[in-house]
N, C-alpha and C. Protein backbone atom coordinates (compact mmCIF):
# COMPACT_ATOMS: atom_id res chain seq x y z
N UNK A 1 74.72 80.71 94.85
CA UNK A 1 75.22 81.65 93.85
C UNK A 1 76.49 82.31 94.37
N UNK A 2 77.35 81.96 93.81
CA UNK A 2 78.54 82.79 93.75
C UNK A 2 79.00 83.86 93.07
N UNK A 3 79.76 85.19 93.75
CA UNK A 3 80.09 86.61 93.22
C UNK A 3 81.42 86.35 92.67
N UNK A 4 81.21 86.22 90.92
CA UNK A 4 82.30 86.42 90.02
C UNK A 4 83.31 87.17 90.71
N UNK A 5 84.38 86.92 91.12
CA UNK A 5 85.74 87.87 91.53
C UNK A 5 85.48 89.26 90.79
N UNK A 6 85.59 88.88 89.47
CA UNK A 6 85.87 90.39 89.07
C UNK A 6 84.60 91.40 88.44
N UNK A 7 83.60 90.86 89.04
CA UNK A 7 82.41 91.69 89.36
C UNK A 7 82.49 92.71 90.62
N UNK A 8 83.20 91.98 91.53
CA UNK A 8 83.26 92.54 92.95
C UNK A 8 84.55 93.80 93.10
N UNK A 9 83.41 95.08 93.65
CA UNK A 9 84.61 96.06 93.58
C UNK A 9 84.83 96.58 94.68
N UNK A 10 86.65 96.61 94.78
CA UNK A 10 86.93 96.92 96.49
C UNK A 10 87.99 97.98 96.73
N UNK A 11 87.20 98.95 97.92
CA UNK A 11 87.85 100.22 97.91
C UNK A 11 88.95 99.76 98.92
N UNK A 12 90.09 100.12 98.54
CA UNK A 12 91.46 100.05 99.26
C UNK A 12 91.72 101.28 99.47
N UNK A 13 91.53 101.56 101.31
CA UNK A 13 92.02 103.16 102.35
C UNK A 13 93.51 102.71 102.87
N UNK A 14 94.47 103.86 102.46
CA UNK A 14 96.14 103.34 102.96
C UNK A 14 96.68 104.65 102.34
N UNK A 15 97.13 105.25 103.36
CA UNK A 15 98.04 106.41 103.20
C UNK A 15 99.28 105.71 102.72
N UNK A 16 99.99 104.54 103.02
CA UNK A 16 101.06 103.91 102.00
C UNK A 16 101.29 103.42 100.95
N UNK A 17 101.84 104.45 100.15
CA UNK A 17 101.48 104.24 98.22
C UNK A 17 101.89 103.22 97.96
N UNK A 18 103.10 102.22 98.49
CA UNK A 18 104.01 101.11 98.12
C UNK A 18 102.75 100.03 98.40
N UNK A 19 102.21 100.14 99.98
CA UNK A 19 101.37 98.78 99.74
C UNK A 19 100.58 98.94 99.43
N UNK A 20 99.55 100.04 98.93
CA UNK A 20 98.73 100.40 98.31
C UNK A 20 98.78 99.68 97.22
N UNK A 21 99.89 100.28 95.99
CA UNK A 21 100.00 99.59 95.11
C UNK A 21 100.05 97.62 95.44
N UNK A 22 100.88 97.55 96.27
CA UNK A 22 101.11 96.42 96.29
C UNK A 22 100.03 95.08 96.36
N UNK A 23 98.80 95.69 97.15
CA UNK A 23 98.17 94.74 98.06
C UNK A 23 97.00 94.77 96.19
N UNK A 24 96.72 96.45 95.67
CA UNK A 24 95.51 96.85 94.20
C UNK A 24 96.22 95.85 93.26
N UNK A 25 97.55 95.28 93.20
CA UNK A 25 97.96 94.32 92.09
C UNK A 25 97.36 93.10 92.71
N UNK A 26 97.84 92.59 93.99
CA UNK A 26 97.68 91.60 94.24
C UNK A 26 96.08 90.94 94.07
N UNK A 27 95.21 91.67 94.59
CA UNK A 27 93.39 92.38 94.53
C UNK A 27 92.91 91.62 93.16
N UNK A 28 93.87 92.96 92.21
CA UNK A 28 93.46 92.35 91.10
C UNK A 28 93.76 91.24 89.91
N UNK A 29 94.87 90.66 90.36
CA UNK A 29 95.01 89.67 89.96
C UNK A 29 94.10 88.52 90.17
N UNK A 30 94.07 88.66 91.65
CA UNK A 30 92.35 87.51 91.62
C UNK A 30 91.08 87.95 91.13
N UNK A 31 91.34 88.82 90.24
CA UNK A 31 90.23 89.06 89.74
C UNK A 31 89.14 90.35 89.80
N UNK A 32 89.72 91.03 90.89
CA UNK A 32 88.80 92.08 91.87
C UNK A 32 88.87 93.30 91.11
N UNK A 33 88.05 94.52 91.03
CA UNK A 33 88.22 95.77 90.45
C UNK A 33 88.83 96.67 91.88
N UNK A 34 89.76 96.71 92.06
CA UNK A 34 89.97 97.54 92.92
C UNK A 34 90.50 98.90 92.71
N UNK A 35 89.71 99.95 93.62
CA UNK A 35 89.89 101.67 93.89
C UNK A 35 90.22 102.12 94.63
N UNK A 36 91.65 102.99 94.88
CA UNK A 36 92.36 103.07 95.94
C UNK A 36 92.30 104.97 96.38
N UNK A 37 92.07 104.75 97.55
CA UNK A 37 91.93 106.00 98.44
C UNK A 37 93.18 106.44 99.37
N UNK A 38 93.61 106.81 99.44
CA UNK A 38 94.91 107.84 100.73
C UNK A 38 94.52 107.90 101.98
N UNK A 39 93.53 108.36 102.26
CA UNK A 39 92.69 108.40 103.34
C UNK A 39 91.19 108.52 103.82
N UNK A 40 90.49 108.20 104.65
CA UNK A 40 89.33 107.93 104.65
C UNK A 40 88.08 109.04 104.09
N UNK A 41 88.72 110.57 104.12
CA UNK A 41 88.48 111.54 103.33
C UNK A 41 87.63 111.05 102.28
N UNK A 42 88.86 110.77 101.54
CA UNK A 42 88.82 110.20 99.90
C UNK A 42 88.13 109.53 99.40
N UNK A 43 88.27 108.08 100.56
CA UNK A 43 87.49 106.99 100.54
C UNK A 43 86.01 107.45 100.84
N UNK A 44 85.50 108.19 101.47
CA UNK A 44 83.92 108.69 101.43
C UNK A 44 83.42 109.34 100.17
N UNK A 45 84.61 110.13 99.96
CA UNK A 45 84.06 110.32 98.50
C UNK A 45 83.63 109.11 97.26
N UNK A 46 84.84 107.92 97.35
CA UNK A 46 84.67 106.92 96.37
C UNK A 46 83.42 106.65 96.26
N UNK A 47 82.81 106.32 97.79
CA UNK A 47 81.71 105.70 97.94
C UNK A 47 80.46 106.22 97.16
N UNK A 48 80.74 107.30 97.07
CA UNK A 48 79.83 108.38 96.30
C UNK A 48 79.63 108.32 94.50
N UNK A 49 81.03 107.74 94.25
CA UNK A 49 81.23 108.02 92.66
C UNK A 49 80.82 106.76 92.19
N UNK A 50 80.52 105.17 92.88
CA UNK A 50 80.35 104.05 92.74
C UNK A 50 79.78 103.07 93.61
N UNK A 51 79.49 101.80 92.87
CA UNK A 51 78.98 101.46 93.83
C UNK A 51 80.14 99.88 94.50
N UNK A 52 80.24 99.89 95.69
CA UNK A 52 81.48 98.85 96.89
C UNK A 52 80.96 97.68 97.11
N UNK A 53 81.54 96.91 96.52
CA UNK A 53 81.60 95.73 97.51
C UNK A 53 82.13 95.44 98.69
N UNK A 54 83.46 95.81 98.91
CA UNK A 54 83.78 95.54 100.15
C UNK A 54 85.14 96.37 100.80
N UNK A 55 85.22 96.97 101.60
CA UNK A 55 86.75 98.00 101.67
C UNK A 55 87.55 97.67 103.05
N UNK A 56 88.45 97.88 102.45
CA UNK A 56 89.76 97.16 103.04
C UNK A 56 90.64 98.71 103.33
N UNK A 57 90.49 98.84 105.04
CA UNK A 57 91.26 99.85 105.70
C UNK A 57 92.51 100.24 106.51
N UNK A 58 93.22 100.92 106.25
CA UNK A 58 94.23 101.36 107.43
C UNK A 58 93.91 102.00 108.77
N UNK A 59 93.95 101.71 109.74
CA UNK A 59 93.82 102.63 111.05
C UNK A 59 94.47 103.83 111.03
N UNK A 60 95.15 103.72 111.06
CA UNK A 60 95.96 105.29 111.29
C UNK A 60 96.65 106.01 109.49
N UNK A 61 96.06 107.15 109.42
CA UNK A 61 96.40 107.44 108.59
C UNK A 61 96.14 109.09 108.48
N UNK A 62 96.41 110.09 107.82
CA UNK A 62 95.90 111.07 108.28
C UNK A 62 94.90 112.04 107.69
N UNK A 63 94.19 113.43 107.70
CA UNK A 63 93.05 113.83 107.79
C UNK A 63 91.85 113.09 108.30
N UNK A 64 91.92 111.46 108.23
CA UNK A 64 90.69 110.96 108.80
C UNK A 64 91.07 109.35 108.90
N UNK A 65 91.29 108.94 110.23
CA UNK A 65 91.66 107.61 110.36
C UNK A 65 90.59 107.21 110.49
N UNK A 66 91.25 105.26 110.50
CA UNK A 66 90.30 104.37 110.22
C UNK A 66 89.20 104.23 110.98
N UNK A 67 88.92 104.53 112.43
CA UNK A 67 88.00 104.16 113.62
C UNK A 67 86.99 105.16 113.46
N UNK A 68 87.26 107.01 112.67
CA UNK A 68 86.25 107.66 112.33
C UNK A 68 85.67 107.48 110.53
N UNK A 69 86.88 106.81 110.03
CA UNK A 69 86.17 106.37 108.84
C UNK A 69 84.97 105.29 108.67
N UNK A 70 85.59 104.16 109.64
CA UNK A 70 84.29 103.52 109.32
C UNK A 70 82.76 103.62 110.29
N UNK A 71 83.27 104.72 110.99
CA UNK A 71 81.86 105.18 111.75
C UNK A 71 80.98 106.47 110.95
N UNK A 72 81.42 107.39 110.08
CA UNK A 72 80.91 107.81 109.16
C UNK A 72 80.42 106.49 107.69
N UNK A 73 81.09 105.43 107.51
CA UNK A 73 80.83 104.61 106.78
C UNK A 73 79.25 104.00 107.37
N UNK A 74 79.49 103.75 108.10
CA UNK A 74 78.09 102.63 109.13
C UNK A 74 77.36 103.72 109.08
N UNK A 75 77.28 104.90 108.81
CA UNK A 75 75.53 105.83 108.83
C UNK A 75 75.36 106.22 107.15
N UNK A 76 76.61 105.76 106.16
CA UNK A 76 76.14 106.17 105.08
C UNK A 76 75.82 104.56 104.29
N UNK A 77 76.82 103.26 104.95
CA UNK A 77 76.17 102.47 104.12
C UNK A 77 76.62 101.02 105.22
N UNK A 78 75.24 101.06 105.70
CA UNK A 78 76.07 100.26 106.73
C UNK A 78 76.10 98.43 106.78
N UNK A 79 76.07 98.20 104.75
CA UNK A 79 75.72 97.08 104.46
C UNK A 79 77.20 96.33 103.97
N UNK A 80 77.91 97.17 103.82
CA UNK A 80 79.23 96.86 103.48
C UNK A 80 80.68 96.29 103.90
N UNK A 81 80.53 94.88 103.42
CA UNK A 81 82.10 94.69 104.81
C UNK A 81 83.16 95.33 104.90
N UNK A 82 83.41 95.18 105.89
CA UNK A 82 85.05 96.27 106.15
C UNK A 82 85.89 95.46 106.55
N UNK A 83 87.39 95.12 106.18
CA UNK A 83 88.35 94.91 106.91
C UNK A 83 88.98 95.78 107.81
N UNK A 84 89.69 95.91 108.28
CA UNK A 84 90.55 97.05 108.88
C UNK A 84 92.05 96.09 108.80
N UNK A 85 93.39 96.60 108.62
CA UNK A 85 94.45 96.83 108.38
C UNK A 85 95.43 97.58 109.69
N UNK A 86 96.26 96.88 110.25
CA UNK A 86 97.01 97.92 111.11
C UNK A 86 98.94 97.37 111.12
N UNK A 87 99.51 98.34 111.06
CA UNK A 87 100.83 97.97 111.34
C UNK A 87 101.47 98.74 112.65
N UNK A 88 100.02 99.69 113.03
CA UNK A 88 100.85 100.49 114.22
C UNK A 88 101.18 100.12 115.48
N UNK A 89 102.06 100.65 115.74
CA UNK A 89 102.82 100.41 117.14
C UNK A 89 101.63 100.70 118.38
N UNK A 90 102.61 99.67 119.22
CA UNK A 90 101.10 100.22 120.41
C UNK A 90 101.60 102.26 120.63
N UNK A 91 102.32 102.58 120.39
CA UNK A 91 102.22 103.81 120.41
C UNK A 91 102.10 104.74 119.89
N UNK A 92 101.86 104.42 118.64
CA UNK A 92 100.99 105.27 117.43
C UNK A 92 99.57 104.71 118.02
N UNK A 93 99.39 103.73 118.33
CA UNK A 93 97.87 103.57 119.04
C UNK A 93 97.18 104.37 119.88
N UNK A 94 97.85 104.30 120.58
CA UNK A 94 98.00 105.08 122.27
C UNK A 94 97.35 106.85 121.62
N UNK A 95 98.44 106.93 120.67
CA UNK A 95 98.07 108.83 120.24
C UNK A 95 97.24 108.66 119.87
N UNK A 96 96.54 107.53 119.21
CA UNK A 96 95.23 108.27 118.25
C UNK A 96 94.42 107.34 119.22
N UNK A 97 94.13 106.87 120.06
CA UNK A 97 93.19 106.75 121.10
C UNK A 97 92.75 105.11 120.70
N UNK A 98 93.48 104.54 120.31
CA UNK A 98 93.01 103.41 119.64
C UNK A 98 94.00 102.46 120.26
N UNK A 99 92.91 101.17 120.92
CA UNK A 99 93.74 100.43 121.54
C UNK A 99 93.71 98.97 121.50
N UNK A 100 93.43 98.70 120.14
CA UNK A 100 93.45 97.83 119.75
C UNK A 100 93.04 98.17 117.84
N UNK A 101 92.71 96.60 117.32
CA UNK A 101 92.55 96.54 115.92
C UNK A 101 91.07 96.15 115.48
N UNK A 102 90.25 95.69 116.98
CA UNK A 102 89.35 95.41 116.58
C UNK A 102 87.99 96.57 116.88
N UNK A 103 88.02 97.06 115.32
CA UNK A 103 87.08 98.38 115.35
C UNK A 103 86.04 98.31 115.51
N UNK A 104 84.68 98.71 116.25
CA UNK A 104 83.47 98.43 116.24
C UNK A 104 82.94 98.75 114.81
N UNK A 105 81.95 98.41 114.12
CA UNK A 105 81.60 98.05 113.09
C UNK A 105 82.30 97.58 111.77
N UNK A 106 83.86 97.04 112.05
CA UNK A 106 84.42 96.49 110.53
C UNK A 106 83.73 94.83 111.19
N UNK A 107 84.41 93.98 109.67
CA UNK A 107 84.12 92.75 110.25
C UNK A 107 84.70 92.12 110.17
N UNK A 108 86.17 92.23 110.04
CA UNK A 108 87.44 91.73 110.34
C UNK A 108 88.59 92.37 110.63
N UNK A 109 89.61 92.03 110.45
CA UNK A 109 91.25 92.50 110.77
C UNK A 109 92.03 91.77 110.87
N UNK A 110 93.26 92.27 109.84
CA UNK A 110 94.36 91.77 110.02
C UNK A 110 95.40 92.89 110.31
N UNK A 111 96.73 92.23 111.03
CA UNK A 111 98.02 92.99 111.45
C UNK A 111 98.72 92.99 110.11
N UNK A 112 99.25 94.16 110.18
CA UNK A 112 100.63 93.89 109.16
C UNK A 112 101.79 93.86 109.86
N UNK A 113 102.13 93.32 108.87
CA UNK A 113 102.51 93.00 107.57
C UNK A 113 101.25 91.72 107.61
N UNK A 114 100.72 91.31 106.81
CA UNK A 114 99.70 90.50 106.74
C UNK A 114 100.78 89.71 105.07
N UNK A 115 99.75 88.18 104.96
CA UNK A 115 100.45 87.76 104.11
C UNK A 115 98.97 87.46 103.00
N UNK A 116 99.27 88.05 101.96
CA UNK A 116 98.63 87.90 100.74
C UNK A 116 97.59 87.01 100.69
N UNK A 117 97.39 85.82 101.04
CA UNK A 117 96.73 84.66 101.18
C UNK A 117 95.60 84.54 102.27
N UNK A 118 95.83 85.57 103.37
CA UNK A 118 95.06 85.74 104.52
C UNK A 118 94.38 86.65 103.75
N UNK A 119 94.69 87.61 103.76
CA UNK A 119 93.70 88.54 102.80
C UNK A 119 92.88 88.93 102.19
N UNK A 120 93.20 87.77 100.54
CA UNK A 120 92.40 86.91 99.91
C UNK A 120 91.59 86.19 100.22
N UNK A 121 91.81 85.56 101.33
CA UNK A 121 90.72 84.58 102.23
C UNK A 121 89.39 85.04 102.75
N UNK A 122 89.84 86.44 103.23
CA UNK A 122 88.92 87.47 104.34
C UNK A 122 88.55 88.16 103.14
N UNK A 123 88.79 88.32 102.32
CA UNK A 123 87.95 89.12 101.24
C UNK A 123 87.07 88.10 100.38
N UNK A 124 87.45 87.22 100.64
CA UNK A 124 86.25 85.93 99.56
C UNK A 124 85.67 85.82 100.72
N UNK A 125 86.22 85.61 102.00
CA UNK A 125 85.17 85.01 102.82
C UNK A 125 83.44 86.16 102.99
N UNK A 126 84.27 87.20 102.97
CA UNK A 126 83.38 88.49 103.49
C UNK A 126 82.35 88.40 101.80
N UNK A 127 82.64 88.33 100.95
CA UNK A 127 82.10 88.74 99.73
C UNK A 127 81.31 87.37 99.84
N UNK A 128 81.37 86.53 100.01
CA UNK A 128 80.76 85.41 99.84
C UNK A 128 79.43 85.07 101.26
N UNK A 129 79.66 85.84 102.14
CA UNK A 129 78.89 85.73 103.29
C UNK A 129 77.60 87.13 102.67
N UNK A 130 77.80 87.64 102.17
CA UNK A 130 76.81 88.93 101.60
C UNK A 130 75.87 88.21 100.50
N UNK A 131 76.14 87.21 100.04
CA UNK A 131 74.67 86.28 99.25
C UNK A 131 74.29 85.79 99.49
């Protein structure tokens, strides 16, 4: 059994409104309902107003980056795949204590600039490994 694309709904965390927008068109053109958050704040709230298929994160971002977002995520729902997202420098790393991309409990990652097609891939792959 396969999950209709646009049954599947995915919270997009990104303090950057440009790829924000950019990545929620791209999302939904294949089909996806996607709900976009600023920061991981926000994104805890989403989780609250609906129900996720799968969310796709930024590391660094601010009131609540990605490495404490998805560790408050894993005690409220810890059935949900996560990507994680990073374009930061190793020294935006370095400040927020993060030293690398691979977060304990997401279940993937990509670097950005990432290309559209990888994306898509890791989001069917992840949605399709959950049936």
């Amino acid at each position: 059994m396969t999950m209709s694309p646009n049954t599947a709904t995915i919270l997009l965390v990104d303090d950057e409104e440009l790829l924000r927008a950019g990545v929620q068109e791209m999302l939904e053109i294949q089909g996806y309902n996607v709900i976009t958050a600023a920061n991981g704040q926000h994104a805890l709230e989403c989780l609250d107003a609906q129900p996720i298929d799968l969310i796709i994160t930024d590391l660094v971002m601010p009131k609540m980056n990605g490495i404490d977002f998805v560790q408050q995520l894993r005690q409220v729902r810890p059935d949900v795949p996560v990507i994680v997202v990073s374009g930061s420098t190793r020294n935006i790393m370095q400040r927020y204590g993060i030293d690398t991309i691979q977060v304990p409990g997401a279940d993937a990652s990509l670097p950005k600039p990432f290309k559209g097609v990888d994306l898509v891939a890791q989001v069917r792959q992840l949605l399709e490994s959950r049936l």
